[in-house]
N, C-alpha and C. Protein backbone atom coordinates (compact mmCIF):
# COMPACT_ATOMS: atom_id res chain seq x y z
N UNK A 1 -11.79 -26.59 -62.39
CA UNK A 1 -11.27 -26.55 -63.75
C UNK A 1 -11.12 -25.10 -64.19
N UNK A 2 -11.79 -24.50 -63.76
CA UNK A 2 -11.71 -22.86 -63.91
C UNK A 2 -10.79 -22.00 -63.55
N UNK A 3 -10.53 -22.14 -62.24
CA UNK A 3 -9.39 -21.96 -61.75
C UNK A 3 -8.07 -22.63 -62.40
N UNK A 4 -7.61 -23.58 -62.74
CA UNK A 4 -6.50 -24.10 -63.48
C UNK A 4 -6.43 -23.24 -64.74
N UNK A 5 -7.70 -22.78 -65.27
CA UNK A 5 -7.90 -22.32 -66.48
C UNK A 5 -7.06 -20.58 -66.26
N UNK A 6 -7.48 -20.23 -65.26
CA UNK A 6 -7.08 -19.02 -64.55
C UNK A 6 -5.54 -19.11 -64.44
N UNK A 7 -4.85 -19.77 -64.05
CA UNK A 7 -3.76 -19.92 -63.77
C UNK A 7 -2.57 -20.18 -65.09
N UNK A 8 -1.39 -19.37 -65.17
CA UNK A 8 -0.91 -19.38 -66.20
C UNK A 8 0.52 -20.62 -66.29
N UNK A 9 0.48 -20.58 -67.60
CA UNK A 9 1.94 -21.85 -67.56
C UNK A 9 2.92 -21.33 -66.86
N UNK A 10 3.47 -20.05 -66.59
CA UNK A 10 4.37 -19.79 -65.78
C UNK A 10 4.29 -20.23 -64.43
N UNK A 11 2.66 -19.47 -63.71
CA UNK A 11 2.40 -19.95 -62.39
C UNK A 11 2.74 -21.05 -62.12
N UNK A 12 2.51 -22.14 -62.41
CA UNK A 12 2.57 -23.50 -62.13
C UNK A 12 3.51 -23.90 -62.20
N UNK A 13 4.67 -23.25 -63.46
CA UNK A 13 5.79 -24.14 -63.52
C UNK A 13 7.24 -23.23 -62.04
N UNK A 14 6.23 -22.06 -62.13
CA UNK A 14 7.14 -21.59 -60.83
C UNK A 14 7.24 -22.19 -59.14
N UNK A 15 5.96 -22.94 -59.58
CA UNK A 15 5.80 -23.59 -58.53
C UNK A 15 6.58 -24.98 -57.96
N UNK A 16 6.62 -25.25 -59.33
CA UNK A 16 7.22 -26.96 -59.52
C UNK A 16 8.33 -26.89 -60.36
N UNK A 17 9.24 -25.84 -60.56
CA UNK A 17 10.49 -25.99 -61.13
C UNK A 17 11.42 -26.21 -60.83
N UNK A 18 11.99 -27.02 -61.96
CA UNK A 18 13.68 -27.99 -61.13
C UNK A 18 14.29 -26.98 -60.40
N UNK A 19 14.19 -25.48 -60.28
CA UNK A 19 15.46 -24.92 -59.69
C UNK A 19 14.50 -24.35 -58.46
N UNK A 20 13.45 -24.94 -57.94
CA UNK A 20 13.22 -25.06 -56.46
C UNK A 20 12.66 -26.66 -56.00
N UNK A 21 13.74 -27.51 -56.22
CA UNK A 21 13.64 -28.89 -55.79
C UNK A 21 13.07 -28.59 -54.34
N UNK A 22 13.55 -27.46 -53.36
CA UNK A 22 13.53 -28.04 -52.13
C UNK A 22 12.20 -27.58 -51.76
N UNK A 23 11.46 -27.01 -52.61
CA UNK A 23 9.92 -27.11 -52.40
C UNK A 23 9.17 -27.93 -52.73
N UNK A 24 9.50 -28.98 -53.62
CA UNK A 24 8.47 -30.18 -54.04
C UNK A 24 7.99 -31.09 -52.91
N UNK A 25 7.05 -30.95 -52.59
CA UNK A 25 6.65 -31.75 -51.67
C UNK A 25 6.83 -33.27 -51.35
N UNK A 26 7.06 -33.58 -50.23
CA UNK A 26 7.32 -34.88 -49.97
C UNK A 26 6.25 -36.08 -50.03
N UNK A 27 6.73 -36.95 -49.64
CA UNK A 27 5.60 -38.04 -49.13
C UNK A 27 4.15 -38.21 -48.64
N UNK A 28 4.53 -36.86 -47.67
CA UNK A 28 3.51 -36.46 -46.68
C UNK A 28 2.60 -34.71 -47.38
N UNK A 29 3.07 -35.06 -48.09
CA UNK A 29 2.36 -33.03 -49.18
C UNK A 29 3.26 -32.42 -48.80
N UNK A 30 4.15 -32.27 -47.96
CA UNK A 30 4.44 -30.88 -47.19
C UNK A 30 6.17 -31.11 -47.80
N UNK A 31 6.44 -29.81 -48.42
CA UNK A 31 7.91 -29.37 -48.91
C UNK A 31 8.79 -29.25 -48.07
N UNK A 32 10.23 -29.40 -47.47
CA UNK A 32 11.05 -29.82 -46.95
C UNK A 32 11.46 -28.25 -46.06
N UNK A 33 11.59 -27.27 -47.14
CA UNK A 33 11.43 -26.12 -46.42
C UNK A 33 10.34 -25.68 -45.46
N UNK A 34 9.08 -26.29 -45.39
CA UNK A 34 8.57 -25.82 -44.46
C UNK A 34 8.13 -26.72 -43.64
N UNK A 35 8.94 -28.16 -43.65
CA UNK A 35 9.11 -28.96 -42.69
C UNK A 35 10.06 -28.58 -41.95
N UNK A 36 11.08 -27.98 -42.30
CA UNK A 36 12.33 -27.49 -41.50
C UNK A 36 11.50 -25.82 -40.64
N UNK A 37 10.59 -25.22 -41.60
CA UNK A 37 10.10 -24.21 -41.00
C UNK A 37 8.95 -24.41 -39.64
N UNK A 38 8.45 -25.74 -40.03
CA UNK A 38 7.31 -26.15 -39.27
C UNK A 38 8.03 -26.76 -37.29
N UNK A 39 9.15 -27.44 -38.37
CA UNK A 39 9.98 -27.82 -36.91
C UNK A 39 10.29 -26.48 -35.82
N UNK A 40 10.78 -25.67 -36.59
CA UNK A 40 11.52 -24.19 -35.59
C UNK A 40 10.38 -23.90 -35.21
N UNK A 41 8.85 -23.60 -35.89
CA UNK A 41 8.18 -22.65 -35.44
C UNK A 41 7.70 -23.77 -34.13
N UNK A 42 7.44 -24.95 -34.37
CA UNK A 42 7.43 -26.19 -33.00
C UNK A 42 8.18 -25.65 -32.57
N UNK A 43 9.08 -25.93 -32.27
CA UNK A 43 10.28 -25.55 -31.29
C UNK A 43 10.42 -24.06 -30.31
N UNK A 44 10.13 -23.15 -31.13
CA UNK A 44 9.76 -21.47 -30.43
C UNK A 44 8.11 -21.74 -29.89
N UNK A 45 7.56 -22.72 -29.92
CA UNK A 45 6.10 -22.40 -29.76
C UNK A 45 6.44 -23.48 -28.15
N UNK A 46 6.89 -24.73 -28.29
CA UNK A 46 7.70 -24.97 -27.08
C UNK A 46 8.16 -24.42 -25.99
N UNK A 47 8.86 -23.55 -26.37
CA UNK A 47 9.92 -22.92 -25.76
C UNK A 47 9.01 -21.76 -25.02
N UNK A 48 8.17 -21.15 -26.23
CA UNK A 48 7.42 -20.01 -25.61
C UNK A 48 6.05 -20.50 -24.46
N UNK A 49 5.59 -21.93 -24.79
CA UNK A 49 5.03 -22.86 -23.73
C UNK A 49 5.75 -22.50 -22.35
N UNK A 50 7.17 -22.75 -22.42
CA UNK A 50 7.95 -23.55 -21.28
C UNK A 50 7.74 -22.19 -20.37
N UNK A 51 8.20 -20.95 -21.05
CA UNK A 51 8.26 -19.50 -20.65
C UNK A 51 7.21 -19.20 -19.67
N UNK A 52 5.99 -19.63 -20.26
CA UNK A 52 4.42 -19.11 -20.11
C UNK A 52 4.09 -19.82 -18.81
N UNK A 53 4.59 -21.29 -18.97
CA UNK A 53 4.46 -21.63 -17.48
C UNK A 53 5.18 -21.65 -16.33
N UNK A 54 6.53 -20.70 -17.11
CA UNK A 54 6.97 -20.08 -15.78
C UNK A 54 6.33 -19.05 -15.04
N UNK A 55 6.09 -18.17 -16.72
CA UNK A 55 6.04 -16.77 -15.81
C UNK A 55 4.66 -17.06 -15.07
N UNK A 56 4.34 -17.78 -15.31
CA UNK A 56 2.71 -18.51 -14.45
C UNK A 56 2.86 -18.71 -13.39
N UNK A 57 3.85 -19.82 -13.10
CA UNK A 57 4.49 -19.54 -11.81
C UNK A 57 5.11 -18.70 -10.86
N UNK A 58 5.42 -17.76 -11.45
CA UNK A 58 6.31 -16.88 -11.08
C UNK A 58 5.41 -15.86 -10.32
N UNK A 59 4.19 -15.61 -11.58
CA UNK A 59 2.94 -14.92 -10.49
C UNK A 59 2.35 -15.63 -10.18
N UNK A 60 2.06 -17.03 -9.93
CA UNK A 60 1.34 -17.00 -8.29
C UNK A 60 1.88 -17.07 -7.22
N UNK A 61 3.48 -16.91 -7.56
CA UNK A 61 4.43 -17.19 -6.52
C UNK A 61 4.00 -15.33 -5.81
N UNK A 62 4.30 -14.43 -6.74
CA UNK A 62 3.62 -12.93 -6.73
C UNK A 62 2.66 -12.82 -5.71
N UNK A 63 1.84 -13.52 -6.42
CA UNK A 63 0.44 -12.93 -6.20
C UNK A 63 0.16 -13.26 -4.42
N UNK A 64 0.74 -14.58 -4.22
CA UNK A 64 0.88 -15.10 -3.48
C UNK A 64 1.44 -14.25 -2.00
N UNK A 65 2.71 -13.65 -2.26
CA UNK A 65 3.54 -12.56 -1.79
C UNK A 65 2.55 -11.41 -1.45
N UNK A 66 2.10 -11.04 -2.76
CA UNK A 66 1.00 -9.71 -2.55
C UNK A 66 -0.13 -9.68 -1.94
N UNK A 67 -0.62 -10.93 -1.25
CA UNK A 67 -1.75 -11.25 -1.19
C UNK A 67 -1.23 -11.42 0.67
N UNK A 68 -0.06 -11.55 0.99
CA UNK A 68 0.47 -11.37 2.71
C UNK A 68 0.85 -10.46 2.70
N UNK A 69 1.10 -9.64 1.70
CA UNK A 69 1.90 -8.07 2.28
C UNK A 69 0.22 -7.42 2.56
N UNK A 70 -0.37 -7.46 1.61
CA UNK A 70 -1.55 -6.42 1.86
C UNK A 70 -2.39 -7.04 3.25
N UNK A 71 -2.41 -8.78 3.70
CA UNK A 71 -2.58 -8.92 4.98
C UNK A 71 -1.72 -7.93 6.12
N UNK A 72 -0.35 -8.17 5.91
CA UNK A 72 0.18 -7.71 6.99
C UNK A 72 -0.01 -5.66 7.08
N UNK A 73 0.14 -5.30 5.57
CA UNK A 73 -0.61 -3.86 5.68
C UNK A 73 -2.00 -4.01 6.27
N UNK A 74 -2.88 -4.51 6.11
CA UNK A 74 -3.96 -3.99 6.95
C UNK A 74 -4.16 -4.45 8.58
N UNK A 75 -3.20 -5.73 8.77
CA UNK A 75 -2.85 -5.92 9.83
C UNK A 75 -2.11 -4.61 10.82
N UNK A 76 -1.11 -3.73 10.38
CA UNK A 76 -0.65 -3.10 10.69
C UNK A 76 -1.41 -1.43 10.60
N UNK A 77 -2.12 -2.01 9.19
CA UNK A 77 -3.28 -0.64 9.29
C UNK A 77 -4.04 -0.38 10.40
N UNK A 78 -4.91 -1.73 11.01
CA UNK A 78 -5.41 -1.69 12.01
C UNK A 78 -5.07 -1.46 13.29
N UNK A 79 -3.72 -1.84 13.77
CA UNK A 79 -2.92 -1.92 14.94
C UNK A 79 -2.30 -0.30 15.44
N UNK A 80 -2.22 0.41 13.41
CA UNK A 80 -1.89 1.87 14.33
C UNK A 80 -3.46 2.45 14.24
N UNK A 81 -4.34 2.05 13.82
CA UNK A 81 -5.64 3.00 14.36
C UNK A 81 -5.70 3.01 15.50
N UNK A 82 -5.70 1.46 16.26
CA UNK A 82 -6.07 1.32 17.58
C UNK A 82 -5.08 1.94 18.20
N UNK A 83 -3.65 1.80 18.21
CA UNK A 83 -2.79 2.67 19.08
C UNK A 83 -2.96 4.27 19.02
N UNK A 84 -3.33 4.72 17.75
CA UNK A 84 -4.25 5.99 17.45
C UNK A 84 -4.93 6.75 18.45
N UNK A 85 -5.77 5.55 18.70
CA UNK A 85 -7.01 5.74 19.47
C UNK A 85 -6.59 5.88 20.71
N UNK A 86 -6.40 4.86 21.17
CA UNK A 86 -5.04 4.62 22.26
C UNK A 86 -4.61 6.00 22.97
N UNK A 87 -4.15 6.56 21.97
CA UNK A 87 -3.35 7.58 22.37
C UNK A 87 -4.04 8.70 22.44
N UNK A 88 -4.96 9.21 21.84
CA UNK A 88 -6.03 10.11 21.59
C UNK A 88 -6.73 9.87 23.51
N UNK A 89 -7.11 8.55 23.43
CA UNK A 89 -7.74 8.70 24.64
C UNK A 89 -6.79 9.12 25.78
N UNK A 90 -5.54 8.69 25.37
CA UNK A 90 -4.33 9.20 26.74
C UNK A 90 -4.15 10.57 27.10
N UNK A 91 -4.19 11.04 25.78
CA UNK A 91 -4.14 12.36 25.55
C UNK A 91 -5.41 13.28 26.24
N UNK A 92 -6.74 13.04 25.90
CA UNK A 92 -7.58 13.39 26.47
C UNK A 92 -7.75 13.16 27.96
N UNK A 93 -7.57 12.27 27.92
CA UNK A 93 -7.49 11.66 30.14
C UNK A 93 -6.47 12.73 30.50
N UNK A 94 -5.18 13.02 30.24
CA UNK A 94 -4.55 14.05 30.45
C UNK A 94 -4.86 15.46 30.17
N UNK A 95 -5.30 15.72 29.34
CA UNK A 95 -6.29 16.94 29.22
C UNK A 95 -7.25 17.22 30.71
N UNK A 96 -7.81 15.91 30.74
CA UNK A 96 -8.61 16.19 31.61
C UNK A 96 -8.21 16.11 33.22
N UNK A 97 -7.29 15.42 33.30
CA UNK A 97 -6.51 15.84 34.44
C UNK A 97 -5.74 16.92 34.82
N UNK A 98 -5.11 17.17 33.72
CA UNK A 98 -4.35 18.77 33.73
C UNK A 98 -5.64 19.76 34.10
N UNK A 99 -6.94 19.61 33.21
CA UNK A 99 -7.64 20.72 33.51
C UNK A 99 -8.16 20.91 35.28
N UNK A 100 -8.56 19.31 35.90
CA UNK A 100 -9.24 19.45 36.91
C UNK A 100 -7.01 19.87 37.38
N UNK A 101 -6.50 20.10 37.38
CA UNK A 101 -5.21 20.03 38.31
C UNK A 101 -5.16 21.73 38.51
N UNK A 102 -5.49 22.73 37.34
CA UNK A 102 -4.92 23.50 37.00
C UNK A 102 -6.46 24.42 37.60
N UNK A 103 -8.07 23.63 37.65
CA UNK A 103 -8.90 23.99 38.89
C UNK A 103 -8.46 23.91 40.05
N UNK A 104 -7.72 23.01 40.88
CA UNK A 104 -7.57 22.70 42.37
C UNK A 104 -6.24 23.49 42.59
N UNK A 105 -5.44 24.60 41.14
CA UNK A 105 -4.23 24.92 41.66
C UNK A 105 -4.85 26.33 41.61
N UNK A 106 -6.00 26.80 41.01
CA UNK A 106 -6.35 28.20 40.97
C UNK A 106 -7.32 28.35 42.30
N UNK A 107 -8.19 27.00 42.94
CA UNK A 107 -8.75 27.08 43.64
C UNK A 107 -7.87 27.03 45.00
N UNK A 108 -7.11 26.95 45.31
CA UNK A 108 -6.06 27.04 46.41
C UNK A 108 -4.84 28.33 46.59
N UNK A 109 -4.68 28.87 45.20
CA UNK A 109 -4.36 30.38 45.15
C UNK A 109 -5.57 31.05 45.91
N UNK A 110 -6.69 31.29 45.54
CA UNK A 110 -7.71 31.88 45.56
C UNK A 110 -7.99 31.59 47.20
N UNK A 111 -7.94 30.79 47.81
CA UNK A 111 -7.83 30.73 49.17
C UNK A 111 -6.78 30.85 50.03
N UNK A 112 -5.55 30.90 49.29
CA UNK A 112 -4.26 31.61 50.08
C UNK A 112 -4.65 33.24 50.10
N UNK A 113 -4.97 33.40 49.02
CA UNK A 113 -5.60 34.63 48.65
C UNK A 113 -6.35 35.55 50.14
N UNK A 114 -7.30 34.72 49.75
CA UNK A 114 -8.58 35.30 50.84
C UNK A 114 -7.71 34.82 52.68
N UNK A 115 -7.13 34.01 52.45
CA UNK A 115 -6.57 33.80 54.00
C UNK A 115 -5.76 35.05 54.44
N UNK A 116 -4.55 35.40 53.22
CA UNK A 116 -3.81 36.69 53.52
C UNK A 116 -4.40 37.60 53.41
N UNK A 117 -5.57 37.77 52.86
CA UNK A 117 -6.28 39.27 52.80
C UNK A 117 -7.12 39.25 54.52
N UNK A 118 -7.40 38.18 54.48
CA UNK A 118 -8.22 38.29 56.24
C UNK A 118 -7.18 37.92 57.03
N UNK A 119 -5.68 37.52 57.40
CA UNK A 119 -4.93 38.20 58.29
C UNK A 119 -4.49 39.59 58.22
N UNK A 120 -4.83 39.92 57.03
CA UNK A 120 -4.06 41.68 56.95
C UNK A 120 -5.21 42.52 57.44
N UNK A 121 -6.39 41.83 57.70
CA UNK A 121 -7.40 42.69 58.21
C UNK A 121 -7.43 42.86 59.60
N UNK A 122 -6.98 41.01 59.88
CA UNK A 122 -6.76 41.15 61.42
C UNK A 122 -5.62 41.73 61.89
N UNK A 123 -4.47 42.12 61.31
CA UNK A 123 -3.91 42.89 61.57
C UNK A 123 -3.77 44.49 61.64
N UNK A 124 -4.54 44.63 60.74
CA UNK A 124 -5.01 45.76 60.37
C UNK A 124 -6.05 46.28 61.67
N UNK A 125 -7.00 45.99 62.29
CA UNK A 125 -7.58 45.56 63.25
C UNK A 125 -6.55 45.52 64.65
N UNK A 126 -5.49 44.51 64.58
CA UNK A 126 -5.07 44.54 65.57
C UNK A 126 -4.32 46.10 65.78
N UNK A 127 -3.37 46.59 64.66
CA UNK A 127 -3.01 47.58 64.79
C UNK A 127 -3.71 48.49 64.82
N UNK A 128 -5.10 48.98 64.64
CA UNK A 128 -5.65 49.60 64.91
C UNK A 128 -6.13 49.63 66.70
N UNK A 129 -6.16 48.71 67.16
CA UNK A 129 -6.72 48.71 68.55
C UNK A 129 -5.56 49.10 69.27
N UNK A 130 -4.75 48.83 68.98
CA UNK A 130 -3.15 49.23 69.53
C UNK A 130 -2.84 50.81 69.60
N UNK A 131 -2.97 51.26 68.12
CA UNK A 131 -3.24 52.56 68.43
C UNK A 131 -4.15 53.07 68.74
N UNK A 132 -5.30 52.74 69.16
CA UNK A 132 -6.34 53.06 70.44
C UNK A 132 -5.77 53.08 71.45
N UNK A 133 -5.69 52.01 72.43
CA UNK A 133 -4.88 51.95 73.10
C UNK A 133 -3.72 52.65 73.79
N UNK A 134 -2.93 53.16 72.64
CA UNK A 134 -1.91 53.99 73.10
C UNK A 134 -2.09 55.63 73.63
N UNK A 135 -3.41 55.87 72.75
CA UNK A 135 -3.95 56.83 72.40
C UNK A 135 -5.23 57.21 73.89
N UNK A 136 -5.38 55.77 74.49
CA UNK A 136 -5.61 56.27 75.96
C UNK A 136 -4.99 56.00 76.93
């Protein structure tokens, strides 16, 4: 009652005046304008439903996608470590063959070496006895 008391003859009659018929409420309380408003905002709230369970779909269709790519990345992550490795060890086995190759090619200089230095001795030798020899 206090509140009504609060409220002025204008308020009220602005509320309920012939020159906004299309707000007087119906049957049901509710004024025609915001039965027509109540329908659209149904209708966008629908619609924005229909959206929501696409885009719902849409990412787990995503997620779905993202969830085999990052398999096949670490699938492939793994496959070049190991060829990595792979190769690292090829690399090293060749290292280590080159090195023992590049021992057995210095160790066979080194004895052509010493072979021609001890025929030049025996020659050296021989020509020396020769000119002995001549020399008696």
């Amino acid at each position: 009652a206090r509140r009504r008391q609060d409220l002025s003859t204008s308020d009220v009659q602005g509320v309920y005046s012939p020159q906004s018929q299309a707000s007087r409420p119906g049957a049901d309380g509710l004024a025609p304008e915001l039965k027509a408003q109540l329908e659209v905002t149904r209708s966008q709230l629908s619609e924005t439903m229909e959206e929501l369970t696409k885009t719902r779909g849409e990412r787990r269709k995503l997620e779905g996608r993202l969830r085999i790519e990052a398999e096949e990345v670490e699938r492939l992550t793994t496959a070049m470590a190991k060829q990595e490795g792979d190769m690292c060890a090829e690399i090293d086995q060749r290292i280590a063959v080159e090195s023992r190759l590049k021992g057995q090619l210095q160790q066979a200089r080194d004895e052509r070496i010493k072979e021609k230095n001890q025929l030049r001795q025996q020659i050296n030798k021989l020509h020396s006895r020769v000119q002995e020899q001549e020399q008696e």
